[in-house]
PDB file of N, CA and C in Angstrom:
ATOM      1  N   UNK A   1     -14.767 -17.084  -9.574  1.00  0.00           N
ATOM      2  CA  UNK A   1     -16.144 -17.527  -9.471  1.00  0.00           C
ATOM      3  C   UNK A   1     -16.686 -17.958 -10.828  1.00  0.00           C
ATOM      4  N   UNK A   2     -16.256 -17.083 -11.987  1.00  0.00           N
ATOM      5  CA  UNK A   2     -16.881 -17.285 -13.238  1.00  0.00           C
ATOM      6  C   UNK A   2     -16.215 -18.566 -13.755  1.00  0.00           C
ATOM      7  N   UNK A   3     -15.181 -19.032 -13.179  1.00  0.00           N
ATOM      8  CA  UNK A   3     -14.195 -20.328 -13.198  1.00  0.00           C
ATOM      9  C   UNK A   3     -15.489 -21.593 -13.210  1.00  0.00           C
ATOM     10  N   UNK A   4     -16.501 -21.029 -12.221  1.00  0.00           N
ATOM     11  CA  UNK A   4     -16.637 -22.443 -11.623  1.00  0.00           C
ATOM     12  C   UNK A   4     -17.827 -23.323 -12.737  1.00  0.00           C
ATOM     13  N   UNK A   5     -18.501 -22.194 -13.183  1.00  0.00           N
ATOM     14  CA  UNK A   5     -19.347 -22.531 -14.218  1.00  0.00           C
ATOM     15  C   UNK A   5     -18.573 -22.530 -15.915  1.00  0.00           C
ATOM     16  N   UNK A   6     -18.345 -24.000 -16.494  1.00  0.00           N
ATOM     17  CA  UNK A   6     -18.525 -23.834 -17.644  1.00  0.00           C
ATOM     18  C   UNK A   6     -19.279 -23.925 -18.399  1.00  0.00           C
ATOM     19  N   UNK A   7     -18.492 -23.198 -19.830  1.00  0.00           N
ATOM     20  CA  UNK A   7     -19.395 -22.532 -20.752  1.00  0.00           C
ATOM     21  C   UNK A   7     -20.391 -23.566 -21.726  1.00  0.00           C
ATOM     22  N   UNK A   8     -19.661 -24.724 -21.366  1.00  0.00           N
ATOM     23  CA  UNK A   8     -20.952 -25.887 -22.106  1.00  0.00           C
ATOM     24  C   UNK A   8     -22.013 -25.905 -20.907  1.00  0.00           C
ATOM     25  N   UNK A   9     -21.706 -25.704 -20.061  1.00  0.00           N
ATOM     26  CA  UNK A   9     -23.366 -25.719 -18.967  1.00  0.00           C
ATOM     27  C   UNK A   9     -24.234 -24.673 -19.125  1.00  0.00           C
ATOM     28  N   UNK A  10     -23.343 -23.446 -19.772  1.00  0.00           N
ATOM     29  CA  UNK A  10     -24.247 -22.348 -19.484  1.00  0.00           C
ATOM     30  C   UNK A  10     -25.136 -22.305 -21.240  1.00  0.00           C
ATOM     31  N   UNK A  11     -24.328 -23.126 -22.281  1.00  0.00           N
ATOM     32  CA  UNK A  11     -24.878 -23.450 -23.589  1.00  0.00           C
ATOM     33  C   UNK A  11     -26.017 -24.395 -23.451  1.00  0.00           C
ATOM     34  N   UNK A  12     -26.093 -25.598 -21.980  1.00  0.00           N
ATOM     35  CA  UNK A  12     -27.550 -25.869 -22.410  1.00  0.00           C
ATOM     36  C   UNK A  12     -28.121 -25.477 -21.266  1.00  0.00           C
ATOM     37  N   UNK A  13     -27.736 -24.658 -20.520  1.00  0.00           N
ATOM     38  CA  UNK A  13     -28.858 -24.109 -19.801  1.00  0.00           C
ATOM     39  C   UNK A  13     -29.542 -22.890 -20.421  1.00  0.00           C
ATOM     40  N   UNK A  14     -29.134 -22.061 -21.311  1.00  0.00           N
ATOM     41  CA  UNK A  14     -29.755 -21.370 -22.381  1.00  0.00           C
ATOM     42  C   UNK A  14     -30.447 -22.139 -23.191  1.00  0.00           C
ATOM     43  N   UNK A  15     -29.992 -23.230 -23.478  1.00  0.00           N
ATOM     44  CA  UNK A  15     -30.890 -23.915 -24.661  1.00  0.00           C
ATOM     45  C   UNK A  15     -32.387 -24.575 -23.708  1.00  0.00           C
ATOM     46  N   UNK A  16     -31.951 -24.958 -22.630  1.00  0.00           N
ATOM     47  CA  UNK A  16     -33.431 -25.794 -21.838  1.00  0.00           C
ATOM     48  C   UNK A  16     -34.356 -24.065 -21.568  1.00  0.00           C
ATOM     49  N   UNK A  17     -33.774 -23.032 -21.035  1.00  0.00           N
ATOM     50  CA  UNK A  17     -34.444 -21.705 -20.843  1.00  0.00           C
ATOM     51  C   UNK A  17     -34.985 -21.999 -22.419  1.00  0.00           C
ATOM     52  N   UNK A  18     -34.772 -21.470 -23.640  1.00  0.00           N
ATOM     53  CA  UNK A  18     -35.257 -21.186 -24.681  1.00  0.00           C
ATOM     54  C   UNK A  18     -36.251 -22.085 -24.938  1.00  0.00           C
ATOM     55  N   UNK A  19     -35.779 -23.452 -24.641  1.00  0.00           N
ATOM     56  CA  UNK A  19     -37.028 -25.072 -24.999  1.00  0.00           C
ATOM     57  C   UNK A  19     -38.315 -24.309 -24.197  1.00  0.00           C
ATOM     58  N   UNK A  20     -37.624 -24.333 -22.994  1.00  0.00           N
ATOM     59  CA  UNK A  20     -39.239 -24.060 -21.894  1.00  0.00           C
ATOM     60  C   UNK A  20     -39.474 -22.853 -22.589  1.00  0.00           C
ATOM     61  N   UNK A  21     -39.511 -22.045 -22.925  1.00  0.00           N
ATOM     62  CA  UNK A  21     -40.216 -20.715 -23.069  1.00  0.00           C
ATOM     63  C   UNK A  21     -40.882 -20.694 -24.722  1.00  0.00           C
ATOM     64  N   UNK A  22     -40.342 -21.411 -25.555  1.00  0.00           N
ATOM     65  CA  UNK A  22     -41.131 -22.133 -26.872  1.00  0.00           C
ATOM     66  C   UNK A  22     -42.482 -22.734 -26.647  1.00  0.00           C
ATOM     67  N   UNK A  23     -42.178 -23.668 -24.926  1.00  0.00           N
ATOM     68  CA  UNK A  23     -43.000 -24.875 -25.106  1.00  0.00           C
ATOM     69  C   UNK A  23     -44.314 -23.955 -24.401  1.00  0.00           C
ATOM     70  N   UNK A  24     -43.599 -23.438 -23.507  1.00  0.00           N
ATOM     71  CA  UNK A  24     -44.726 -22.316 -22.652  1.00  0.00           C
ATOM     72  C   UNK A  24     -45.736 -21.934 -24.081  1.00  0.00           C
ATOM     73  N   UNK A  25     -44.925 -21.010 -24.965  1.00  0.00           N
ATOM     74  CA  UNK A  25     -45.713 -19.905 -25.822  1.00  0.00           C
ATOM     75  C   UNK A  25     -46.714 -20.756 -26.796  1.00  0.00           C
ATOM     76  N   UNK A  26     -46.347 -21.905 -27.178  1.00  0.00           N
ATOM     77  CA  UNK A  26     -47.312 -23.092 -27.594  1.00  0.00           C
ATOM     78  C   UNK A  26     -48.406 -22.900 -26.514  1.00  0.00           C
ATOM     79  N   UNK A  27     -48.375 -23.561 -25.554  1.00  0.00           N
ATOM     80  CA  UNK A  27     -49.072 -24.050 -24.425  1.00  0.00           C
ATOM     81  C   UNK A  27     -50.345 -22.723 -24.662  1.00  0.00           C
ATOM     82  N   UNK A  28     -49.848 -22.106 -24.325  1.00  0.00           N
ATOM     83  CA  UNK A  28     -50.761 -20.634 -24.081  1.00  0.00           C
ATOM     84  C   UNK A  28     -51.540 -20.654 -25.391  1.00  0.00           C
ATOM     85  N   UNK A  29     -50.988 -20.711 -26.393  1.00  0.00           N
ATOM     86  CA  UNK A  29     -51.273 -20.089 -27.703  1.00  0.00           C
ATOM     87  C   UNK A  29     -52.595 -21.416 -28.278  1.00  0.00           C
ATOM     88  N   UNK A  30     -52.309 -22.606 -27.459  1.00  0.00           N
ATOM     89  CA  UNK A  30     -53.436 -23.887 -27.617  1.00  0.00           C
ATOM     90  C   UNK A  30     -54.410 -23.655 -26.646  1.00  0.00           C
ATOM     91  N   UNK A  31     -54.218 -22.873 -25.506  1.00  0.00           N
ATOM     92  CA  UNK A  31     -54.938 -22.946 -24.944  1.00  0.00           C
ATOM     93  C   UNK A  31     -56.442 -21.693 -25.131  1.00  0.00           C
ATOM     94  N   UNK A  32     -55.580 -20.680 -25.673  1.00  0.00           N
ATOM     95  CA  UNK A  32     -56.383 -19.540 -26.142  1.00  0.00           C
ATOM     96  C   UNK A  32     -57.232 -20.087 -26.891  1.00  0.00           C
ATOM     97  N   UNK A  33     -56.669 -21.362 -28.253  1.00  0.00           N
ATOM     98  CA  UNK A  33     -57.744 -21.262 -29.137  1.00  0.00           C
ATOM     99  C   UNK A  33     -58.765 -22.610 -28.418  1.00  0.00           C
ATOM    100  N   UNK A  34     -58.531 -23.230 -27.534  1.00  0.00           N
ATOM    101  CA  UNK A  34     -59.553 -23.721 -27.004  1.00  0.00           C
ATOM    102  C   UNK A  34     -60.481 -23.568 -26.511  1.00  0.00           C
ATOM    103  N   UNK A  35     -59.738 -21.744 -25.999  1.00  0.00           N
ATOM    104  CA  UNK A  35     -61.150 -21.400 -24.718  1.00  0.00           C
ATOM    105  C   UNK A  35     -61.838 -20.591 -25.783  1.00  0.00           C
ATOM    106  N   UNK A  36     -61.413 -19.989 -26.913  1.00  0.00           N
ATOM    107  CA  UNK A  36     -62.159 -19.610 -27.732  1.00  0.00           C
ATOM    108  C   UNK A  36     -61.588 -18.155 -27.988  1.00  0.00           C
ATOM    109  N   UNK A  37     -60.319 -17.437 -27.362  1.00  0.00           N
ATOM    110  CA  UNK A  37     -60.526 -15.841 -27.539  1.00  0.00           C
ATOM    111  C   UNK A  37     -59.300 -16.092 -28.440  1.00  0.00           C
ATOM    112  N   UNK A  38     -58.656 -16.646 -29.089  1.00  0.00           N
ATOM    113  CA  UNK A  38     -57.798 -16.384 -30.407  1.00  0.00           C
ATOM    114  C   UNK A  38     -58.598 -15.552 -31.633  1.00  0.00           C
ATOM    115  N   UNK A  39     -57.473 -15.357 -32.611  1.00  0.00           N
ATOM    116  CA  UNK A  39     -57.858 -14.670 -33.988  1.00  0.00           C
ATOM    117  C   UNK A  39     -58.795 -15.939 -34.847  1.00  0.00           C
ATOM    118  N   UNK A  40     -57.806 -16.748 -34.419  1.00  0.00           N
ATOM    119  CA  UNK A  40     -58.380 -18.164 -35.104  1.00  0.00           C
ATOM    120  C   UNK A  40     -59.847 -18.613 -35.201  1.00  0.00           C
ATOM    121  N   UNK A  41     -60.167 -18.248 -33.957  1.00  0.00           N
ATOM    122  CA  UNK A  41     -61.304 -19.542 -33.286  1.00  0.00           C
ATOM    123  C   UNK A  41     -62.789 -18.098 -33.462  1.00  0.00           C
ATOM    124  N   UNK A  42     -62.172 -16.625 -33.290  1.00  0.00           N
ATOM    125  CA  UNK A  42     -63.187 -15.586 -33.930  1.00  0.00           C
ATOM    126  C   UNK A  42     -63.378 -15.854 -35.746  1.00  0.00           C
ATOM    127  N   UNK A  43     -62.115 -16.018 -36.397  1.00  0.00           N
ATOM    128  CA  UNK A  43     -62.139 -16.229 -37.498  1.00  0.00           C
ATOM    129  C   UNK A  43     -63.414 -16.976 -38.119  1.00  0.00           C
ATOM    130  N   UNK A  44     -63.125 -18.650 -37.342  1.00  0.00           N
ATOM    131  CA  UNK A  44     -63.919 -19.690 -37.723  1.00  0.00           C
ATOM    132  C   UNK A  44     -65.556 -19.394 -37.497  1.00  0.00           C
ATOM    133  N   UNK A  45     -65.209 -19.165 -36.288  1.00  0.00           N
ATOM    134  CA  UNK A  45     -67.272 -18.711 -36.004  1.00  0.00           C
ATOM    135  C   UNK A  45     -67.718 -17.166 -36.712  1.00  0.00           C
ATOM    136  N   UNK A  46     -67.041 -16.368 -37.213  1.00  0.00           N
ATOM    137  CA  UNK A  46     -67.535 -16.188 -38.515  1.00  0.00           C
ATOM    138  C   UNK A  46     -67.921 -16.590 -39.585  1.00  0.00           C
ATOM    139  N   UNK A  47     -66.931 -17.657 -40.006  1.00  0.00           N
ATOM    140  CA  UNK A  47     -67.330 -18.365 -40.977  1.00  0.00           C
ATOM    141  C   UNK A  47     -68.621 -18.959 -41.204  1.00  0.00           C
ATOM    142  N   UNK A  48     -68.640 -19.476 -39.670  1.00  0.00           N
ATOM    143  CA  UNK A  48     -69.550 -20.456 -39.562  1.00  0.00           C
ATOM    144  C   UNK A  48     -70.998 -19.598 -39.135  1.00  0.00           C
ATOM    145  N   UNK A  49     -71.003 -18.853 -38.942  1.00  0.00           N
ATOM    146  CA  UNK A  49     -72.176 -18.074 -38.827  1.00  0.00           C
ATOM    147  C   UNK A  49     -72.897 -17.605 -40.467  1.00  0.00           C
ATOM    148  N   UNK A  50     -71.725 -17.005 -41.143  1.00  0.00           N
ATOM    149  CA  UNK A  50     -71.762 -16.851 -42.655  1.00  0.00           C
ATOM    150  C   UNK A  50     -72.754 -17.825 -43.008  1.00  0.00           C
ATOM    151  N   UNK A  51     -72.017 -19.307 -43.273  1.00  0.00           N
ATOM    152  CA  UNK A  51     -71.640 -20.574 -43.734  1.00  0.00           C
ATOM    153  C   UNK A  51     -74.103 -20.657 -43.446  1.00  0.00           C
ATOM    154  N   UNK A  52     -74.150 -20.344 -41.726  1.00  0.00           N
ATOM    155  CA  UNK A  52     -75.727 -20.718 -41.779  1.00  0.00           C
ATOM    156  C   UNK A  52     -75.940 -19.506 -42.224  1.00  0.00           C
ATOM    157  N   UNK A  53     -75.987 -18.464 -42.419  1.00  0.00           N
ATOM    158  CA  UNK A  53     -76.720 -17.473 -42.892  1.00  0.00           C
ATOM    159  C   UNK A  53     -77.108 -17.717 -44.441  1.00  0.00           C
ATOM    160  N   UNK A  54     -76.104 -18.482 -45.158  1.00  0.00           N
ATOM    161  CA  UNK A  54     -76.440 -18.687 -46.404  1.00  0.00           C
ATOM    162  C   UNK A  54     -77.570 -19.740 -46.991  1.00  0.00           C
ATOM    163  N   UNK A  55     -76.926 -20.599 -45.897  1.00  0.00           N
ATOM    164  CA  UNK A  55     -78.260 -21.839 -45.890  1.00  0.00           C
ATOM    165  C   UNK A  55     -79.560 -21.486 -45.749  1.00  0.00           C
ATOM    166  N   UNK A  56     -79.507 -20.611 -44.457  1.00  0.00           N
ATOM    167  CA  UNK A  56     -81.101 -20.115 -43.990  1.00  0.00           C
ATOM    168  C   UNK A  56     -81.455 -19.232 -45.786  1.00  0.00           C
ATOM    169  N   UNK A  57     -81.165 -18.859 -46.137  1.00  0.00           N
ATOM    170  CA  UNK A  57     -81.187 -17.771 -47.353  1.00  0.00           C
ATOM    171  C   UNK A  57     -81.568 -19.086 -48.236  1.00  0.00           C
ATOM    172  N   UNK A  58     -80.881 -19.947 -48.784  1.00  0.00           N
ATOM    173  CA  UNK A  58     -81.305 -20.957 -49.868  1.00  0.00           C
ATOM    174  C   UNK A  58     -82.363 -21.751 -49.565  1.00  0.00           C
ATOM    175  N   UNK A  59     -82.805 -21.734 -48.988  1.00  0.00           N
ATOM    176  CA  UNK A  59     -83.882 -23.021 -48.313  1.00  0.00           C
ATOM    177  C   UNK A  59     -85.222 -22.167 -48.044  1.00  0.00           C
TER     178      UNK A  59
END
């Protein structure tokens, strides 16, 4: 049975499994910072809250 599959098929069918599951963890990881709950996208609207707090303060 293990005859029937060779081992170059099973080299890119590991490699297309690994592609998709890269492309997945991207996917997700763009999509988080779009909807807004990443480290990233909390990061920035700190900043940016900072960023007016200082203004309101100089003016």
């Amino acid at each position: 049975m293990y005859n029937l599959i060779k081992s170059e098929d099973m080299k890119e069918l590991i490699i297309f499994i690994l592609v998709f599951e890269g492309l997945f963890w991207v996917g997700v990881k763009l999509q988080r910072w779009i909807n807004g709950t990443s480290k990233i996208t909390k990061n920035q609207k700190k900043i940016l809250k900072e960023m007016k707090r200082k203004n309101n303060l100089e003016s």
